[in-house]
PDB file of N, CA and C in Angstrom:
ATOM      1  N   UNK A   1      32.769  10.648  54.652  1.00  0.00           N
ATOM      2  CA  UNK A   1      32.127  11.782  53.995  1.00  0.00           C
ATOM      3  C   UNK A   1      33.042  12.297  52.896  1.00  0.00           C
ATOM      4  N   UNK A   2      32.197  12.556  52.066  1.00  0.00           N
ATOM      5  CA  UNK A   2      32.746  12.609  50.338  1.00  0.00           C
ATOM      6  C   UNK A   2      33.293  14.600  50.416  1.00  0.00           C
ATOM      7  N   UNK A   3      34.782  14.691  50.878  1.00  0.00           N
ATOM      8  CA  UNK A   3      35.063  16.598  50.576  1.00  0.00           C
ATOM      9  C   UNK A   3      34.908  17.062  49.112  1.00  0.00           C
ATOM     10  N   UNK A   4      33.624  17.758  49.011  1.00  0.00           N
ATOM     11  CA  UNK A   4      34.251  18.630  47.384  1.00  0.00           C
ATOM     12  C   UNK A   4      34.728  20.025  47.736  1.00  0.00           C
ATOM     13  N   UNK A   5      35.699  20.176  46.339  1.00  0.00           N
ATOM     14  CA  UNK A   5      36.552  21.284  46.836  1.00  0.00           C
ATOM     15  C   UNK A   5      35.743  22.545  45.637  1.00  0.00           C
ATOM     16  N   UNK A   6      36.058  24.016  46.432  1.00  0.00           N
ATOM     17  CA  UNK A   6      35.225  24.951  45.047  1.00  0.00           C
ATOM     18  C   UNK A   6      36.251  25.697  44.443  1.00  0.00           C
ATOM     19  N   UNK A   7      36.263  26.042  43.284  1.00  0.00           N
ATOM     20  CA  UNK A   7      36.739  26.800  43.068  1.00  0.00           C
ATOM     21  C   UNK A   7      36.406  28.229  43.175  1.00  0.00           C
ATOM     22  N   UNK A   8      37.094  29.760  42.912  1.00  0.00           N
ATOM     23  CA  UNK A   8      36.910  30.865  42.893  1.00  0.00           C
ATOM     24  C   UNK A   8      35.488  31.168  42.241  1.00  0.00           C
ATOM     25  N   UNK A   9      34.938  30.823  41.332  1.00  0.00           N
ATOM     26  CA  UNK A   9      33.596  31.258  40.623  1.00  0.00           C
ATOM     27  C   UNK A   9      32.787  30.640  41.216  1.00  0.00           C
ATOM     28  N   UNK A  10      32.779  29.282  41.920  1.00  0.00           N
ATOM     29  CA  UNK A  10      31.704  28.620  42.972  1.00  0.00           C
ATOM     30  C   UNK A  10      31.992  29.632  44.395  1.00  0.00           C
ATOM     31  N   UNK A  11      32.559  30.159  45.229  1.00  0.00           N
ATOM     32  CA  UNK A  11      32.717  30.793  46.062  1.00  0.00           C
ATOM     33  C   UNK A  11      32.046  31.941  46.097  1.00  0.00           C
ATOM     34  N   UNK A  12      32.238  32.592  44.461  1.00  0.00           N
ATOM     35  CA  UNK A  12      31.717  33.756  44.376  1.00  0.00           C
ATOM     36  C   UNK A  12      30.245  33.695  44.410  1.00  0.00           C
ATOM     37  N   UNK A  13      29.793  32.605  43.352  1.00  0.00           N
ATOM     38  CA  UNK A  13      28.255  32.131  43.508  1.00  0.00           C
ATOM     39  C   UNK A  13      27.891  32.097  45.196  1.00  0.00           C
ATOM     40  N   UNK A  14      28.465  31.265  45.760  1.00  0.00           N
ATOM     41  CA  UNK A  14      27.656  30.830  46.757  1.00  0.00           C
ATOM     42  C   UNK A  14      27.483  31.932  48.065  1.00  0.00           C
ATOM     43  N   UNK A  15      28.884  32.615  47.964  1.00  0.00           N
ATOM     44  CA  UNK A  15      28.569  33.754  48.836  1.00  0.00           C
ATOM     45  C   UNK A  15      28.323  34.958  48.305  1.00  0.00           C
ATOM     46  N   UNK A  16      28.213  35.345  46.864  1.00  0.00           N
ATOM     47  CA  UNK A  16      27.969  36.563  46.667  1.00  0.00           C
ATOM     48  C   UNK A  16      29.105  37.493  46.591  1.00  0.00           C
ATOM     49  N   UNK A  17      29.656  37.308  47.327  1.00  0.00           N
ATOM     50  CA  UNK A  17      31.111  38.252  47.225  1.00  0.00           C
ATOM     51  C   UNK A  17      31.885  38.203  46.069  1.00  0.00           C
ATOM     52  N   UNK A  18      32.506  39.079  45.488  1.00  0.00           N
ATOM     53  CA  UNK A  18      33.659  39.413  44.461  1.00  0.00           C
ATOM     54  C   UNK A  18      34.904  38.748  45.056  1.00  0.00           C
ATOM     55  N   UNK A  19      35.359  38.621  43.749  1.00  0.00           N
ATOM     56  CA  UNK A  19      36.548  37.824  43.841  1.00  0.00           C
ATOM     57  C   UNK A  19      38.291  38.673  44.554  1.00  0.00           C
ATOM     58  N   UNK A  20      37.566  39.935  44.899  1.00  0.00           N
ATOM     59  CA  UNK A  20      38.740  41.066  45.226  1.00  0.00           C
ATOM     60  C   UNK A  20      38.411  41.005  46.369  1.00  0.00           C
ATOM     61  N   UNK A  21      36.706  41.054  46.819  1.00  0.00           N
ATOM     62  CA  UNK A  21      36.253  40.937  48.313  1.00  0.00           C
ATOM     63  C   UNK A  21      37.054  39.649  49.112  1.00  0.00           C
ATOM     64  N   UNK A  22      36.907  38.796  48.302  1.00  0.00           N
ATOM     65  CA  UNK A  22      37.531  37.105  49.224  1.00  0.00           C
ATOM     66  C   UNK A  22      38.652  37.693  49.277  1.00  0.00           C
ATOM     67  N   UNK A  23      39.275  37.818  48.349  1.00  0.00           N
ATOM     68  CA  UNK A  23      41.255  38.240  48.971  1.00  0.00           C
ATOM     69  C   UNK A  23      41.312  39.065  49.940  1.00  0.00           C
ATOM     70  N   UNK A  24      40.844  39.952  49.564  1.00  0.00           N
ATOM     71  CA  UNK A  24      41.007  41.092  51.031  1.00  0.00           C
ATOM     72  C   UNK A  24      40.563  40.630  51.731  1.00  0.00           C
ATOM     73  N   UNK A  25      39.397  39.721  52.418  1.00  0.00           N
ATOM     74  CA  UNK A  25      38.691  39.580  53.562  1.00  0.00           C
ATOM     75  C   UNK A  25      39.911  38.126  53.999  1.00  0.00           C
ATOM     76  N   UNK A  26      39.991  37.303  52.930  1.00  0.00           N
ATOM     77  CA  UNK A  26      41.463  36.638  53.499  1.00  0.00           C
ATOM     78  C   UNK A  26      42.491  37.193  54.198  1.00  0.00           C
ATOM     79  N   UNK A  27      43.321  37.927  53.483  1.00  0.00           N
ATOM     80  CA  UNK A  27      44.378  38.595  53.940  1.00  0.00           C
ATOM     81  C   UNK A  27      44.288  38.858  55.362  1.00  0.00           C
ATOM     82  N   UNK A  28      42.933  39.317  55.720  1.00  0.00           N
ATOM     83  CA  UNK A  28      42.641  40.145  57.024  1.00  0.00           C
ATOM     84  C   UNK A  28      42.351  39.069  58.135  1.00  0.00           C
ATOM     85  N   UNK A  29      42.093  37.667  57.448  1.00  0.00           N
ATOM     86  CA  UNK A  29      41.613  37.092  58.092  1.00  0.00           C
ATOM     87  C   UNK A  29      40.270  36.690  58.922  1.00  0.00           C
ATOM     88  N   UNK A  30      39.684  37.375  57.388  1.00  0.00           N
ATOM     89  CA  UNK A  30      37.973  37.259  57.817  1.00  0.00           C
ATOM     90  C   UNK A  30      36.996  36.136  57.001  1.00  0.00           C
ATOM     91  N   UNK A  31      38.415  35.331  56.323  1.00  0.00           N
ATOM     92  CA  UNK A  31      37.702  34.351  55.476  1.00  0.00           C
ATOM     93  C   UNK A  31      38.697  33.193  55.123  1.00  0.00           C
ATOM     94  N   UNK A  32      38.014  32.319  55.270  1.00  0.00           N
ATOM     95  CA  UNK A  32      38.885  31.339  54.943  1.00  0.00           C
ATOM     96  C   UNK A  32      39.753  31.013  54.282  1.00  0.00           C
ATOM     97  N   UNK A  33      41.008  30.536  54.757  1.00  0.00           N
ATOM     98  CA  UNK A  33      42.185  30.075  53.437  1.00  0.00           C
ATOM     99  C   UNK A  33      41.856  29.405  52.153  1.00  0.00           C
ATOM    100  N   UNK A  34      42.293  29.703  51.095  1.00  0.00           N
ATOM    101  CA  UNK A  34      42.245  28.786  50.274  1.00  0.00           C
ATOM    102  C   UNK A  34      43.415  27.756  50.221  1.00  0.00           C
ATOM    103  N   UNK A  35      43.301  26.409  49.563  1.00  0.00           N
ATOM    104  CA  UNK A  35      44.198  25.897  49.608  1.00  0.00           C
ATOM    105  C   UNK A  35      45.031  25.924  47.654  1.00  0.00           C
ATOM    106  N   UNK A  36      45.955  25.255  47.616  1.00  0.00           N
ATOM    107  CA  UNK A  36      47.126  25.581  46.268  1.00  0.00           C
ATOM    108  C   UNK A  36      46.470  23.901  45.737  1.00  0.00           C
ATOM    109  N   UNK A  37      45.652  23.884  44.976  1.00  0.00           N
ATOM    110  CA  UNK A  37      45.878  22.301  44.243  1.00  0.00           C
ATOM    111  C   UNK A  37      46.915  22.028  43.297  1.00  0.00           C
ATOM    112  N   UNK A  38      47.465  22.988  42.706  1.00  0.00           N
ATOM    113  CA  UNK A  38      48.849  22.342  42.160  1.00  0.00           C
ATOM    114  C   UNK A  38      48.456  23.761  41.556  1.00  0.00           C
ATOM    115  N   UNK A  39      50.087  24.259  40.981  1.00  0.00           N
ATOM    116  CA  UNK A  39      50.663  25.165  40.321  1.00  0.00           C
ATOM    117  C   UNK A  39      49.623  26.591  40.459  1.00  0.00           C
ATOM    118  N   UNK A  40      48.678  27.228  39.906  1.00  0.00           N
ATOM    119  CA  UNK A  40      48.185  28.209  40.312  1.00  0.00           C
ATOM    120  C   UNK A  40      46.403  28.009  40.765  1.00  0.00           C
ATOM    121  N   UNK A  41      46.600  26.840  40.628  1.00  0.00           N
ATOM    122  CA  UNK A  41      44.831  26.487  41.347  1.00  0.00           C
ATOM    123  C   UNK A  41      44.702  26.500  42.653  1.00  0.00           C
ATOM    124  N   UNK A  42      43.877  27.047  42.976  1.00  0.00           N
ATOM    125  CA  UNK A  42      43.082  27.233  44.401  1.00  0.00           C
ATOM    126  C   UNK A  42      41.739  26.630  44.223  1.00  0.00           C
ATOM    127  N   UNK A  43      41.169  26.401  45.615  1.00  0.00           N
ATOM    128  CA  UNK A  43      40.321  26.052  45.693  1.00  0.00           C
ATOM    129  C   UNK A  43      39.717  25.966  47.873  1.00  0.00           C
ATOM    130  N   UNK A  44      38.609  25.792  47.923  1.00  0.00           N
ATOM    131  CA  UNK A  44      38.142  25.975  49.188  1.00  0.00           C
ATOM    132  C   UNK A  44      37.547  24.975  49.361  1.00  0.00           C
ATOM    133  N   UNK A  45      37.839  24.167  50.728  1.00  0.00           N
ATOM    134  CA  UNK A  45      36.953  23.055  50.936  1.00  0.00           C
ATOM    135  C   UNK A  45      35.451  23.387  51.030  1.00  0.00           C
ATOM    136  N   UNK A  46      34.333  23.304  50.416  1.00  0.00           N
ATOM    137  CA  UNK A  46      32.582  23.684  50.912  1.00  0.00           C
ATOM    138  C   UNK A  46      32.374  23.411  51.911  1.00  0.00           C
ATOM    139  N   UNK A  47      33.031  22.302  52.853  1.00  0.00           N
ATOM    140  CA  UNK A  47      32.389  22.672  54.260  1.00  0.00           C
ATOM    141  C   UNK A  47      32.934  23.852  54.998  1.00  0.00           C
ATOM    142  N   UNK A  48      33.995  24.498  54.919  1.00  0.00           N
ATOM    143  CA  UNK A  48      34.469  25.714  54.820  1.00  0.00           C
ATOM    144  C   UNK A  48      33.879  27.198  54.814  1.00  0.00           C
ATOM    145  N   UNK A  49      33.102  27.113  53.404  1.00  0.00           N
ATOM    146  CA  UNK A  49      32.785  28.239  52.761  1.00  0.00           C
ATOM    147  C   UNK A  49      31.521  27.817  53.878  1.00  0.00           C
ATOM    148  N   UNK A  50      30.930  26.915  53.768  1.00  0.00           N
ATOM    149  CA  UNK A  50      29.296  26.813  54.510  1.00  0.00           C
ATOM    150  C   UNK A  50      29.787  26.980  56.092  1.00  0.00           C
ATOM    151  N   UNK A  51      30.576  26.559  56.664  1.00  0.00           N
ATOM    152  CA  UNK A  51      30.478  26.909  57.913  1.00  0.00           C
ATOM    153  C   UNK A  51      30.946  28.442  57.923  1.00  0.00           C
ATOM    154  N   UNK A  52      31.543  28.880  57.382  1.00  0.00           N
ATOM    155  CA  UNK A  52      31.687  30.562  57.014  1.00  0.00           C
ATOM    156  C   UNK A  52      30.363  31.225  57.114  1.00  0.00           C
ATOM    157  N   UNK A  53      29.560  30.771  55.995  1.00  0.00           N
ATOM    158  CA  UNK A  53      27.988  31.197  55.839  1.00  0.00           C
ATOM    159  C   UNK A  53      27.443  31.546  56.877  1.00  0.00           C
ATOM    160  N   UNK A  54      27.812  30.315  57.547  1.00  0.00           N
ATOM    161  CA  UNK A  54      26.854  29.865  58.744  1.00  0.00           C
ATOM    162  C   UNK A  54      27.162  30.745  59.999  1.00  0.00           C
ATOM    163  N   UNK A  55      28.183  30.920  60.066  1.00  0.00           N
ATOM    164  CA  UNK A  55      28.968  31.981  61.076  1.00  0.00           C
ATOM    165  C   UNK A  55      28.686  33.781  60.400  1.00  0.00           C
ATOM    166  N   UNK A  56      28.529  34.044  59.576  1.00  0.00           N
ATOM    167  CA  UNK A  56      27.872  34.954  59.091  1.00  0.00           C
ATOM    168  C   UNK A  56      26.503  35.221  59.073  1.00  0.00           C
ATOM    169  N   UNK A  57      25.955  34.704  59.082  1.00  0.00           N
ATOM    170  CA  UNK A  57      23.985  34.573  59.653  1.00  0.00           C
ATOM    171  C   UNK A  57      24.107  34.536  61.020  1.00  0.00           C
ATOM    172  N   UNK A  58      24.741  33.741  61.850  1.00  0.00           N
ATOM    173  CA  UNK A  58      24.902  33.651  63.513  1.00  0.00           C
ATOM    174  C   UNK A  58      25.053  34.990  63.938  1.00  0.00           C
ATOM    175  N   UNK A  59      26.463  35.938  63.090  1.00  0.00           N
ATOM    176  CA  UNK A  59      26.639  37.287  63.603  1.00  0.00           C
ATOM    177  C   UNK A  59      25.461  38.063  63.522  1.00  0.00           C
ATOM    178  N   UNK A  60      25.194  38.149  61.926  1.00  0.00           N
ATOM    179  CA  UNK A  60      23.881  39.047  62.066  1.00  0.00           C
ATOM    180  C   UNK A  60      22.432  38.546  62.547  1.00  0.00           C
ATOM    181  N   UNK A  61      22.467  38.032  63.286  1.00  0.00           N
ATOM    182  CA  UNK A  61      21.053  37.755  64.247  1.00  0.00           C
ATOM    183  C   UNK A  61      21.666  37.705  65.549  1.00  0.00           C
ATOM    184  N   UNK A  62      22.615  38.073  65.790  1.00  0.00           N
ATOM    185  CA  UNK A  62      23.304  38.399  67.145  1.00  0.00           C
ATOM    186  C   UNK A  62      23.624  37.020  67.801  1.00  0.00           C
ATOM    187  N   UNK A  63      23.943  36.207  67.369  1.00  0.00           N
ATOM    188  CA  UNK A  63      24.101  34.846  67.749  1.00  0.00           C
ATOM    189  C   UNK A  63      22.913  34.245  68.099  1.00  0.00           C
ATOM    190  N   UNK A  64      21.672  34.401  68.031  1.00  0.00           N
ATOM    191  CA  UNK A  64      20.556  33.916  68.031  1.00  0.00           C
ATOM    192  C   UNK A  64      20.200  33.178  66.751  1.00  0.00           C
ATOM    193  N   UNK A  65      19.881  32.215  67.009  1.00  0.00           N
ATOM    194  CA  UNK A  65      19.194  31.109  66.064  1.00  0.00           C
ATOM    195  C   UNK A  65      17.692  31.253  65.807  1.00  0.00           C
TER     196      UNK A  65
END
């Protein structure tokens, strides 16, 4: 299976959140690490951000599917 990695403006797209929201919710540990691709690039694996998603819809329907 083929990993694409996102950057900060795909993250923001896909979850909606601000780019101040992801850091803080990092920091706290409510969101996934990013990883360092060299010198000041980051980036998030998408299966990552989607299993994030996915764990975020689970909470708000109370873990009901």
């Amino acid at each position: 299976m083929r990993q694409k990695l996102l950057r900060m403006k795909n993250v923001e797209q896909v979850t909606g959140l601000h780019r101040s929201t992801i850091y803080r919710m990092e920091k706290k540990g409510k969101f996934p690490k990013r990883i360092h691709i060299g010198g000041y690039i980051v980036a998030w694996p998408e299966t990552m951000i989607q299993e994030w998603i996915k764990q975020q819809i689970e909470k708000s329907n109370g873990g009901n599917k």
